[in-house]
N, C-alpha and C. Protein backbone atom coordinates (compact mmCIF):
# COMPACT_ATOMS: atom_id res chain seq x y z
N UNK A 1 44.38 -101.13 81.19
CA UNK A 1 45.00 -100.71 82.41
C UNK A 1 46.14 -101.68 82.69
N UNK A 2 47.24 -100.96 83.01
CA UNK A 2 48.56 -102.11 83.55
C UNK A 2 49.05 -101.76 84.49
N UNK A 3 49.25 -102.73 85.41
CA UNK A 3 49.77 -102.82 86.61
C UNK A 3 50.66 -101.16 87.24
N UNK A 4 51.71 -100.93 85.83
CA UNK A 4 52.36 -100.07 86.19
C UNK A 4 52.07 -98.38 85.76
N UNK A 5 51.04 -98.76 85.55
CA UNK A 5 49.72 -97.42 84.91
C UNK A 5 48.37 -96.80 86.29
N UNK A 6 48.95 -97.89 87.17
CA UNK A 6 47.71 -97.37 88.36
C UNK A 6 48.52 -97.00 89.36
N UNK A 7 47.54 -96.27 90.01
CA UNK A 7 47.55 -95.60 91.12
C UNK A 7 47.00 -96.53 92.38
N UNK A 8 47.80 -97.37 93.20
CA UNK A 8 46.50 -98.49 94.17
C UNK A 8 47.38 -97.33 96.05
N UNK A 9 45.94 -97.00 96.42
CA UNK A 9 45.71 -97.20 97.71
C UNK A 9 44.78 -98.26 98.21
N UNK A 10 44.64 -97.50 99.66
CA UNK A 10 43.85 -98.88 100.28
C UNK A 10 42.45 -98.78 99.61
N UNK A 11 41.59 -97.71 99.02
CA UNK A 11 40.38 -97.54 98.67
C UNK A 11 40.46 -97.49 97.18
N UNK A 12 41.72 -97.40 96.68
CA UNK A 12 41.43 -96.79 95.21
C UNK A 12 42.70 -97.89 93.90
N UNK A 13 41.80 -97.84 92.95
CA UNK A 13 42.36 -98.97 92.22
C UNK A 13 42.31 -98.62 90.68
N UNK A 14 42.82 -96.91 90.57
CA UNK A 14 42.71 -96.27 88.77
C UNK A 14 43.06 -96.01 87.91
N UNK A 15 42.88 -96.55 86.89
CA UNK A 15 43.79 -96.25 85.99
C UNK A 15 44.47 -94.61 85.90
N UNK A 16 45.66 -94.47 85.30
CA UNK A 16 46.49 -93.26 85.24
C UNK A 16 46.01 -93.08 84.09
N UNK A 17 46.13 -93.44 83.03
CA UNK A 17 46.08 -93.33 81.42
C UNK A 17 44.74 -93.84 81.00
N UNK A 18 43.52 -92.85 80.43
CA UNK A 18 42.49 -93.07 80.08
C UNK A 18 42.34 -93.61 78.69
N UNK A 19 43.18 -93.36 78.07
CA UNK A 19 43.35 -93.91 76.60
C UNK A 19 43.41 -95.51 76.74
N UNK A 20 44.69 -96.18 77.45
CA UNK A 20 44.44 -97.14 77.51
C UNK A 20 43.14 -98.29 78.23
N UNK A 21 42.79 -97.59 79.08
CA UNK A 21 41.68 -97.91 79.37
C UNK A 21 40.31 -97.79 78.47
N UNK A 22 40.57 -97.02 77.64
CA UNK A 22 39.55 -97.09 76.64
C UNK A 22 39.98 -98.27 75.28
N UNK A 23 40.97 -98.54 75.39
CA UNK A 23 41.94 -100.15 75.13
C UNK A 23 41.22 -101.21 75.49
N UNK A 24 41.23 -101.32 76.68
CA UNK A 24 40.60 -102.53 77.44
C UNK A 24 38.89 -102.36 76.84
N UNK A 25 38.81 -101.73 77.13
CA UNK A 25 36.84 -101.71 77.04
C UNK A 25 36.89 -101.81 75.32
N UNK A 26 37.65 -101.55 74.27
CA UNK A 26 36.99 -101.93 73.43
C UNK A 26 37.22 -103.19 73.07
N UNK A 27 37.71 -104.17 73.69
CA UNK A 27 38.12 -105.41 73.42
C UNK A 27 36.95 -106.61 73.61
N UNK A 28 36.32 -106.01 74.77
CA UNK A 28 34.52 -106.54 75.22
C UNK A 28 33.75 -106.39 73.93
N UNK A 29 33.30 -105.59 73.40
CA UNK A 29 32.00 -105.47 72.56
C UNK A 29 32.63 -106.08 71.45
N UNK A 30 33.81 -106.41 70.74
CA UNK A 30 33.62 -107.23 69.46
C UNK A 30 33.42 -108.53 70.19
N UNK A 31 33.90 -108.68 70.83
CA UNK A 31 33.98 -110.37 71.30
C UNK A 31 32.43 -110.72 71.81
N UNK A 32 31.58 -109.74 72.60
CA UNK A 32 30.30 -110.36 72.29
C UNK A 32 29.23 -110.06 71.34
N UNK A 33 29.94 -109.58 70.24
CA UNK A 33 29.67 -109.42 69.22
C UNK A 33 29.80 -110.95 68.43
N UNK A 34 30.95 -110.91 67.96
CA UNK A 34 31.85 -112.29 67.24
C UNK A 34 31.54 -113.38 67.68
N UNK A 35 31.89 -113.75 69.15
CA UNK A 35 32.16 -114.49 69.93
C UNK A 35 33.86 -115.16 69.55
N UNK A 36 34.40 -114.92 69.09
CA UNK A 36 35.81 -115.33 68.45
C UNK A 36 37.07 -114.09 69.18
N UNK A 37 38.10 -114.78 69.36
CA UNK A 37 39.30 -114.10 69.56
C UNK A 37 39.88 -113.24 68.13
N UNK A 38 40.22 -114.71 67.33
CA UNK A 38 40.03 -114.25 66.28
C UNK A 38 39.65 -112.78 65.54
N UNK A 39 38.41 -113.11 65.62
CA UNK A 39 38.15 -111.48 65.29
C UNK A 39 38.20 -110.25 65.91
N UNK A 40 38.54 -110.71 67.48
CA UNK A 40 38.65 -109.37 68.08
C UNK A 40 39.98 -108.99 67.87
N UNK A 41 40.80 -109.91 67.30
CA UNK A 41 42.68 -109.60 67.45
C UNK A 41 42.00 -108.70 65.37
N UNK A 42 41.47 -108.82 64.92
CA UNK A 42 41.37 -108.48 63.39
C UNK A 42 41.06 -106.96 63.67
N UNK A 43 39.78 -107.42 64.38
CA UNK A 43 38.76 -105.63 64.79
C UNK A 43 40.13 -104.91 65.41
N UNK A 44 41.33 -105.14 66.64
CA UNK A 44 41.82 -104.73 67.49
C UNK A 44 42.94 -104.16 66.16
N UNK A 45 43.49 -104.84 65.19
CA UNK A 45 44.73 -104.33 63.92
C UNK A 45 43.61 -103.20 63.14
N UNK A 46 42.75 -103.49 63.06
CA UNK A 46 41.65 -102.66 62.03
C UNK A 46 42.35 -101.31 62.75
N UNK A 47 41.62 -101.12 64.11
CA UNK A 47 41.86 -99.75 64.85
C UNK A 47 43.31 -99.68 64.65
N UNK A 48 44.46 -99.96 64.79
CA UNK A 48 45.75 -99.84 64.71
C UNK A 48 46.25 -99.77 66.41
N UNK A 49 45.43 -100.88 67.52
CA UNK A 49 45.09 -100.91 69.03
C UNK A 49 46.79 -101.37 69.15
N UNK A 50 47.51 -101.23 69.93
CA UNK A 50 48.56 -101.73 70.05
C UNK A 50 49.39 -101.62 71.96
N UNK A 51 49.66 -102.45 71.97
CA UNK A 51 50.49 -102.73 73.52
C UNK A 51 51.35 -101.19 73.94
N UNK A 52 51.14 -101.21 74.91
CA UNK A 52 51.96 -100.33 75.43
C UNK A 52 53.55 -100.22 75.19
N UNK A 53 54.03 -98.82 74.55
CA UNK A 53 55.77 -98.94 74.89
C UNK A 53 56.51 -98.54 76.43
N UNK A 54 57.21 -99.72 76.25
CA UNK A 54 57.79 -99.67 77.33
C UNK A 54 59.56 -99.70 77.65
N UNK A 55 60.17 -98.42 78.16
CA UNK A 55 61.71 -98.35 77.65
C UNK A 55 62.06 -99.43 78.88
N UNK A 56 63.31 -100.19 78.27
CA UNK A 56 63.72 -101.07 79.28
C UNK A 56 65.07 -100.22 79.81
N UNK A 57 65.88 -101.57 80.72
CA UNK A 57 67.31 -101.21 80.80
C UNK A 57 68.17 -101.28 79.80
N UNK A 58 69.17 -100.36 79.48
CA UNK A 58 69.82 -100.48 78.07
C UNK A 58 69.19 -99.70 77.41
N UNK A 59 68.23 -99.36 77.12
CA UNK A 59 68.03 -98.25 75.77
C UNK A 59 66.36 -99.64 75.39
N UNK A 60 66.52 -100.60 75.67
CA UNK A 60 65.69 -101.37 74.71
C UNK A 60 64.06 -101.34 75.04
N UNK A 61 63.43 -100.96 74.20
CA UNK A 61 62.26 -100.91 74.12
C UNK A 61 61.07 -101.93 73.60
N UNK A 62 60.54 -102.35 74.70
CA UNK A 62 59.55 -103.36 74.37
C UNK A 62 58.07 -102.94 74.24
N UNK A 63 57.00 -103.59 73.50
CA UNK A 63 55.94 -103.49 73.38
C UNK A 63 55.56 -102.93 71.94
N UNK A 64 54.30 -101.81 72.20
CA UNK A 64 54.16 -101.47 70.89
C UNK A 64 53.87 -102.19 69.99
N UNK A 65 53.42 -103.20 70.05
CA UNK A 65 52.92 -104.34 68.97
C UNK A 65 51.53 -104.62 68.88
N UNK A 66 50.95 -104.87 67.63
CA UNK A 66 49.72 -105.35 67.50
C UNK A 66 49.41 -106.58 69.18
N UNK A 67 47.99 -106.78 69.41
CA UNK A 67 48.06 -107.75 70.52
C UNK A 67 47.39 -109.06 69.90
N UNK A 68 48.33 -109.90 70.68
CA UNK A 68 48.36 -111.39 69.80
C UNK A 68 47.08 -111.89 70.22
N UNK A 69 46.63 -113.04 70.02
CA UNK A 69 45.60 -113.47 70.73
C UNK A 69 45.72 -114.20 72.29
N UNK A 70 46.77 -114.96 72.45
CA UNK A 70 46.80 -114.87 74.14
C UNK A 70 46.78 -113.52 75.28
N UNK A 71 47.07 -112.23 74.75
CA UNK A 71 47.51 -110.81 75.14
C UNK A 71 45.81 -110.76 75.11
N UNK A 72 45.06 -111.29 74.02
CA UNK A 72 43.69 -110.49 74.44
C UNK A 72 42.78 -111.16 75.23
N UNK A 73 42.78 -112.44 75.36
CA UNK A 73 42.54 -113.91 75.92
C UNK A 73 42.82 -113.43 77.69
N UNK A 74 43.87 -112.86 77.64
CA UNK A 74 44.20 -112.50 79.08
C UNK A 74 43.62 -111.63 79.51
N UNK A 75 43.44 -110.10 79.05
CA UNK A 75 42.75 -109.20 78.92
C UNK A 75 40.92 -109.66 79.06
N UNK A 76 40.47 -110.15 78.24
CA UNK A 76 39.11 -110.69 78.40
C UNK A 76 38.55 -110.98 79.63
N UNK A 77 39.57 -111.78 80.49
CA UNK A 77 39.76 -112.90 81.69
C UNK A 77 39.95 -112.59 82.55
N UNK A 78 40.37 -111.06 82.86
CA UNK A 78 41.25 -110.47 83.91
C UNK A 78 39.75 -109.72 84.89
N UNK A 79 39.60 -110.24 86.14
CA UNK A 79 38.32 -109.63 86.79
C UNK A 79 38.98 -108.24 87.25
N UNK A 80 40.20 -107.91 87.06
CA UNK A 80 40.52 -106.74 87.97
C UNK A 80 39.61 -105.35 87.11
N UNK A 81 39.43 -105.70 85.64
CA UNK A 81 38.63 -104.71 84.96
C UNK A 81 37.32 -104.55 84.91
N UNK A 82 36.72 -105.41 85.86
CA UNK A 82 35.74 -105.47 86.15
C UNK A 82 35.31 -104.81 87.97
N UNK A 83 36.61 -104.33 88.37
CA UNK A 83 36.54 -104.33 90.02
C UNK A 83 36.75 -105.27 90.60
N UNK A 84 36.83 -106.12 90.25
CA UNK A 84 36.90 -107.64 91.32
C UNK A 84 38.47 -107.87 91.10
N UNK A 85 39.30 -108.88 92.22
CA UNK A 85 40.69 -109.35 92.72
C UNK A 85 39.70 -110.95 92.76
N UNK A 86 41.43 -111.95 91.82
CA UNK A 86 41.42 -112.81 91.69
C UNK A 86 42.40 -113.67 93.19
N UNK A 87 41.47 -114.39 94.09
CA UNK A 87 42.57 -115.34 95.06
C UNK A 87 42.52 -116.61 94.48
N UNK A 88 43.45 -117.30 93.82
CA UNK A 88 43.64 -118.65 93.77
C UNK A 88 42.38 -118.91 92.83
N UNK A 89 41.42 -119.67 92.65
CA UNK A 89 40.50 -119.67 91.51
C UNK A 89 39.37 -118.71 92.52
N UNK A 90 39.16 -118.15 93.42
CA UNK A 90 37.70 -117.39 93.51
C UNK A 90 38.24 -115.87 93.02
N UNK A 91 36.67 -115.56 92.77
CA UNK A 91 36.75 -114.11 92.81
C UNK A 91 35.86 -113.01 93.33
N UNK A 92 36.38 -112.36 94.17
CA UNK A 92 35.83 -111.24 94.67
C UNK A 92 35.70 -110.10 94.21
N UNK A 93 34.78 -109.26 95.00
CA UNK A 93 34.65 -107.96 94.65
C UNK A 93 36.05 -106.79 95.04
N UNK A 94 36.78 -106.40 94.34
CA UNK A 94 37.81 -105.20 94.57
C UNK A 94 37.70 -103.97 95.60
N UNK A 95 38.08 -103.26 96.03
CA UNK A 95 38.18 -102.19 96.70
C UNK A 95 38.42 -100.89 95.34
N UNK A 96 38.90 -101.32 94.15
CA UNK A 96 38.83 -100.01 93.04
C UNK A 96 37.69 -100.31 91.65
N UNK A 97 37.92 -99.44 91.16
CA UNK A 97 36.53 -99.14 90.43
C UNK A 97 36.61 -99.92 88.82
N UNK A 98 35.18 -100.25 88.79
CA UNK A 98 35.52 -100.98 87.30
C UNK A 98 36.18 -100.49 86.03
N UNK A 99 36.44 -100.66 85.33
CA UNK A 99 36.63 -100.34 84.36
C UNK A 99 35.69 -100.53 82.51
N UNK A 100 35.53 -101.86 83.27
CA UNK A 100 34.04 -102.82 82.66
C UNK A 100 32.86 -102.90 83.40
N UNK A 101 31.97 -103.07 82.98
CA UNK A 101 30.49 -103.24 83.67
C UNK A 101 30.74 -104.85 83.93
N UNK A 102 30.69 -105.03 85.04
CA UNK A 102 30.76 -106.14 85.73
C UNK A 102 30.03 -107.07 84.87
N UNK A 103 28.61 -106.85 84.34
CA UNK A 103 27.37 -107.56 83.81
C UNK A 103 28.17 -107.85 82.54
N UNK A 104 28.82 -107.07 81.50
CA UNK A 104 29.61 -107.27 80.12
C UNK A 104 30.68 -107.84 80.63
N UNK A 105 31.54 -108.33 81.63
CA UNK A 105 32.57 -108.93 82.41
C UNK A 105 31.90 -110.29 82.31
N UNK A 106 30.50 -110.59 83.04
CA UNK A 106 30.45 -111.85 82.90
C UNK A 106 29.68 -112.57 82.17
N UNK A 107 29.35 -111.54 81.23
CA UNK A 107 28.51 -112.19 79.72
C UNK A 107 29.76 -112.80 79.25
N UNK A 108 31.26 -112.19 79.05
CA UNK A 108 32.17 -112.62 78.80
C UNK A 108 32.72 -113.71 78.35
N UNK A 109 32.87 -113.71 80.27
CA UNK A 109 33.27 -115.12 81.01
C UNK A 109 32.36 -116.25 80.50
N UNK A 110 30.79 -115.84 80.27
CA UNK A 110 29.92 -116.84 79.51
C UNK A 110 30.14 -117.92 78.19
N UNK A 111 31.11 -116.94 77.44
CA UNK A 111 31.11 -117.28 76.17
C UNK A 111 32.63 -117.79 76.46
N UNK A 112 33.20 -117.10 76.69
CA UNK A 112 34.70 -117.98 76.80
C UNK A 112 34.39 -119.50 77.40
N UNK A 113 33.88 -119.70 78.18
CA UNK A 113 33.53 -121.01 78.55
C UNK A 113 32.95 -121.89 78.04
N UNK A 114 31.84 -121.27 77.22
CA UNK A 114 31.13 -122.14 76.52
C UNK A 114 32.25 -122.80 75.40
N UNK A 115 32.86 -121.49 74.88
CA UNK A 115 33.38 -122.09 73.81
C UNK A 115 35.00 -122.68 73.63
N UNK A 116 35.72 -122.60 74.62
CA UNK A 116 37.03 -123.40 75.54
C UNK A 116 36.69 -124.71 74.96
N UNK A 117 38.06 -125.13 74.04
CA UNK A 117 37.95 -126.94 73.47
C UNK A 117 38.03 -127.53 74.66
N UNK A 118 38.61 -127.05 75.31
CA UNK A 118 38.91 -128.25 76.86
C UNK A 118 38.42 -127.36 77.66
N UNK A 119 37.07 -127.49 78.55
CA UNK A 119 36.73 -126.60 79.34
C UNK A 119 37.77 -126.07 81.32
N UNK A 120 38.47 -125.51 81.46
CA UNK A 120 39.25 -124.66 82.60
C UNK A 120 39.49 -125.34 83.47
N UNK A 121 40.65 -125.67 83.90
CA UNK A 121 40.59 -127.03 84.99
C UNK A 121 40.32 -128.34 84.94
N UNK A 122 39.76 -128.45 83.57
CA UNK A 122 39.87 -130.25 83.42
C UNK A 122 40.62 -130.57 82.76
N UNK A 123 40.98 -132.12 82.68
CA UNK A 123 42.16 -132.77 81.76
C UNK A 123 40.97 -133.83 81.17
N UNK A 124 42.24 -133.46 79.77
CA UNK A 124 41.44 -134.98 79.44
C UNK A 124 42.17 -136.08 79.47
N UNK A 125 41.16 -137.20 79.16
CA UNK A 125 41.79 -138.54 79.40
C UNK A 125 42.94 -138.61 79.03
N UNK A 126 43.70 -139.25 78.84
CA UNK A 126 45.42 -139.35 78.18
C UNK A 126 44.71 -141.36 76.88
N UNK A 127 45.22 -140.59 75.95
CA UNK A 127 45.15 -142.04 75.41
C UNK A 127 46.74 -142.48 75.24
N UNK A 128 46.99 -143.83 76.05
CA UNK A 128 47.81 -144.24 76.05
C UNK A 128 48.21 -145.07 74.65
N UNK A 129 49.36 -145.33 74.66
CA UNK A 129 49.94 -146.38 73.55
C UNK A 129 50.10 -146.93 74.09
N UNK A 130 49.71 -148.27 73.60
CA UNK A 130 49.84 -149.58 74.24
C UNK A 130 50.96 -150.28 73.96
N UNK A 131 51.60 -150.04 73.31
CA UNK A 131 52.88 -150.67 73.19
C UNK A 131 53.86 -150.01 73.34
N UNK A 132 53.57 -148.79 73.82
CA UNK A 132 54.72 -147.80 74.15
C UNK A 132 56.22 -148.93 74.85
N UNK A 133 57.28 -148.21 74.59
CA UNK A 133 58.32 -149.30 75.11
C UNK A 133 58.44 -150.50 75.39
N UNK A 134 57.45 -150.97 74.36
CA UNK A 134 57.74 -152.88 74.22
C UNK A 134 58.28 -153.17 72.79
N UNK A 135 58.09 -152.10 72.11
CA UNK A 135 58.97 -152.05 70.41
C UNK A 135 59.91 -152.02 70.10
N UNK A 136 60.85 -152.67 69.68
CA UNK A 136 61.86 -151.89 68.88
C UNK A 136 62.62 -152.50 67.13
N UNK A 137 63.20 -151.83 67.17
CA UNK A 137 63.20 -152.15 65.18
C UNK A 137 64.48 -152.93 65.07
N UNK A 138 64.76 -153.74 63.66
CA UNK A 138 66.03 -154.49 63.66
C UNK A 138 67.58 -153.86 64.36
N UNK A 139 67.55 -152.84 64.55
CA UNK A 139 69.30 -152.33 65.36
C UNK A 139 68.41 -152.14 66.35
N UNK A 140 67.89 -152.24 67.34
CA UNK A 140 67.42 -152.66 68.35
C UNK A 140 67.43 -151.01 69.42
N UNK A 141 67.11 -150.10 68.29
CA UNK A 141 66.30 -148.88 68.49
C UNK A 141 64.57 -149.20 69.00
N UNK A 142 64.98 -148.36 70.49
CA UNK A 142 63.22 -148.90 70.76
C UNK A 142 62.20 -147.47 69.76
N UNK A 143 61.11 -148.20 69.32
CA UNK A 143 59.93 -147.60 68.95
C UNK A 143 59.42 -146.92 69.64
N UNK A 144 59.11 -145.67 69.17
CA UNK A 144 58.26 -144.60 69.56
C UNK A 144 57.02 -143.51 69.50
N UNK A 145 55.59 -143.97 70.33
CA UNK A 145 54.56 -143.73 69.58
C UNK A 145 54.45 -142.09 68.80
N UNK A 146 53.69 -142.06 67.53
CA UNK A 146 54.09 -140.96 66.95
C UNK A 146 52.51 -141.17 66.24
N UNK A 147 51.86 -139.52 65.93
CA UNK A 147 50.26 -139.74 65.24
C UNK A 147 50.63 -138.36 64.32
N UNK A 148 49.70 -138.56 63.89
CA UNK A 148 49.23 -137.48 61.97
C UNK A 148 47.48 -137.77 62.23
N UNK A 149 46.84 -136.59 62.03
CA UNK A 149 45.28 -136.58 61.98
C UNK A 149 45.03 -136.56 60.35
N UNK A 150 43.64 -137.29 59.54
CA UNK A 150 43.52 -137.22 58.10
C UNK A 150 42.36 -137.39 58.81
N UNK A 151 40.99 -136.48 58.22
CA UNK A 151 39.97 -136.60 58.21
C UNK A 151 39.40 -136.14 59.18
N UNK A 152 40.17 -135.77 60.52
CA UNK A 152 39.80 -135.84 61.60
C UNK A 152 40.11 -136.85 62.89
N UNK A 153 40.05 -137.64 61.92
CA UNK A 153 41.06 -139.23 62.57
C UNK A 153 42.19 -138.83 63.16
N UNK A 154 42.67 -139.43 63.87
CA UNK A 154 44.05 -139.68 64.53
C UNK A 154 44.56 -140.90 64.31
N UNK A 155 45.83 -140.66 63.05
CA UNK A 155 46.54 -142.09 62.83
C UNK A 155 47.45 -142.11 63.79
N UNK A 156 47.82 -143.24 64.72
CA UNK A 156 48.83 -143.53 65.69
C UNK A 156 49.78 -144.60 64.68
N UNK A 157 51.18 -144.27 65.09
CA UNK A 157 52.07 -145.08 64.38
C UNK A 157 53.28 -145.17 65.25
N UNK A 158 54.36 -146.15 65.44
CA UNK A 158 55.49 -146.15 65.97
C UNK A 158 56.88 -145.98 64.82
N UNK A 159 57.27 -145.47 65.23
CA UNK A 159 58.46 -144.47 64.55
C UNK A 159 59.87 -144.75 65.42
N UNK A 160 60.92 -144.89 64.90
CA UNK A 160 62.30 -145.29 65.30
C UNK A 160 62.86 -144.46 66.47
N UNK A 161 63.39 -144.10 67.29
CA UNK A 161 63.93 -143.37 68.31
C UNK A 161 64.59 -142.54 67.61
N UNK A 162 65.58 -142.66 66.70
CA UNK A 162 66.67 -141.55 66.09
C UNK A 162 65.83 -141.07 65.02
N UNK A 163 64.54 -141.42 64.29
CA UNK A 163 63.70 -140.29 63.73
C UNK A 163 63.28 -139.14 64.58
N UNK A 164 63.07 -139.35 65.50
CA UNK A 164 62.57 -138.54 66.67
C UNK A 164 63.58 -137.38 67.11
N UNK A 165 64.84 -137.91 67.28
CA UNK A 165 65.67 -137.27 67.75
C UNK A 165 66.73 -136.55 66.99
N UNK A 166 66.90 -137.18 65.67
CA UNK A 166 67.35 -136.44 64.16
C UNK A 166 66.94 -136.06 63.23
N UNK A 167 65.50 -135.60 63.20
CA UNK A 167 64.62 -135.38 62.23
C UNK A 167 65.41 -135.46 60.76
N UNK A 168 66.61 -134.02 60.96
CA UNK A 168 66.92 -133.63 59.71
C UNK A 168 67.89 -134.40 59.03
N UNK A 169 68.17 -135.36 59.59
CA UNK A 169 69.46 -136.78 59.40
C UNK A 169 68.59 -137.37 58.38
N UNK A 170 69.04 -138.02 57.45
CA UNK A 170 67.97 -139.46 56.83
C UNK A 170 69.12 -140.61 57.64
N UNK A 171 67.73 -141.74 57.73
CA UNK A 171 68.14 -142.46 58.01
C UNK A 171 67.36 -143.74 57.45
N UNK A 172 68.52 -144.65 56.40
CA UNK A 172 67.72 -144.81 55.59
C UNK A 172 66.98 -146.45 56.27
N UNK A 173 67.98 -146.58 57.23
CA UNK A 173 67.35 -148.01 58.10
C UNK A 173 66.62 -148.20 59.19
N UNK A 174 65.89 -146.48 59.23
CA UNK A 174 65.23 -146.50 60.59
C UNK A 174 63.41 -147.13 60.18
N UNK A 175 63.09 -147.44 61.20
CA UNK A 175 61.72 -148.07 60.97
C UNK A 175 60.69 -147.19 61.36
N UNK A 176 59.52 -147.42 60.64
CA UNK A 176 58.36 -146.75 60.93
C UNK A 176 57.28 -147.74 61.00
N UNK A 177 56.10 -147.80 61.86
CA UNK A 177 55.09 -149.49 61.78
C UNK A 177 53.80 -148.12 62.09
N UNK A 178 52.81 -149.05 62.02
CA UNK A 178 51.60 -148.08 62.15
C UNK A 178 50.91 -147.70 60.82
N UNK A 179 49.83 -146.97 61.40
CA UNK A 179 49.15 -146.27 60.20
C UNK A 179 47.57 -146.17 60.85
N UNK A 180 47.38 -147.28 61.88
CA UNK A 180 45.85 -147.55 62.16
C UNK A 180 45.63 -146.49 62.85
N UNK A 181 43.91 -146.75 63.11
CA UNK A 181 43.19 -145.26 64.02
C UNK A 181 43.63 -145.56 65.38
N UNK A 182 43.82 -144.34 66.01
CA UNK A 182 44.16 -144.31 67.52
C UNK A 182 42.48 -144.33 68.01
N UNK A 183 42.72 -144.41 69.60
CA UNK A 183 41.41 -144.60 69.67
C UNK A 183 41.16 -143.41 71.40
């Protein structure tokens, strides 16, 4: 269902186009199936599921494309297919009709959470460099912290300012220091 596919009065909240709505709902059962995006963006190309076309101004036409994995990520997440309106982080119950079974809405929400590397609203720590802007190399380019993961590890290293900023330049006097584990 998309925004510009419904019909909203004060009581009613429905999709126009049943096809696409049968879009949305099949996007639920691989995913608590799978539990992966991943595979629901695979299952979603299998069917040949694809975004809505949409003619712009000019002649130009957008959409129509396989849906990426943030497109289904959003979709998953969205309580309006469930009946419920999102204010600010709560969510309530809607005034229009589901589209999803509320209960498969928040088995959902279950698994997306569980499995979120950084769970919704938190940050993580910041690991600082400790020598951030106290470095700099013989032409008196300050050092700049820079990491590469091997193993899983995180090597932290300081790297020249104009590596940073000229990648595709060589430069054959710029400095690089580092190599140890970040922490």
């Amino acid at each position: 269902m998309y925004a510009s596919d419904t019909k909203r009065t004060r009581s009613s909240y429905t999709p126009k186009n049943e096809t696409e709505a049968e879009t949305i709902r099949t996007r639920y059962d691989p995913y608590l199936k799978f539990g992966t995006l991943r595979d629901v963006k695979e299952r979603a190309e299998d069917l040949d599921l694809r975004s809505r076309r949409r003619g712009r101004e000019g002649g130009r036409i957008s959409g129509g494309t396989h849906f990426d994995r943030g497109h289904l990520q959003h979709i998953l997440s969205n309580p309006v297919y469930a009946g419920r309106i999102r204010h600010k982080q709560k969510v309530n119950d809607g005034q229009h009709p589901a589209i999803i079974d509320p209960a498969v809405w928040d088995k959902v929400q279950d698994l997306v959470q569980s499995r979120a590397a950084v769970a919704h609203g938190s940050r993580q720590k910041a690991t600082r460099s400790p020598l951030a802007g106290k470095l700099f190399d013989e032409t008196g380019d300050r050092l700049t912290p820079s990491h590469s993961r091997k193993n899983g590890k995180r090597l932290r290293c300081y790297i020249s300012r104009r590596l940073v900023k000229g990648r595709s330049q060589k430069h054959p006097d710029a400095c690089r220091t580092g190599g140890g584990l970040a922490g």
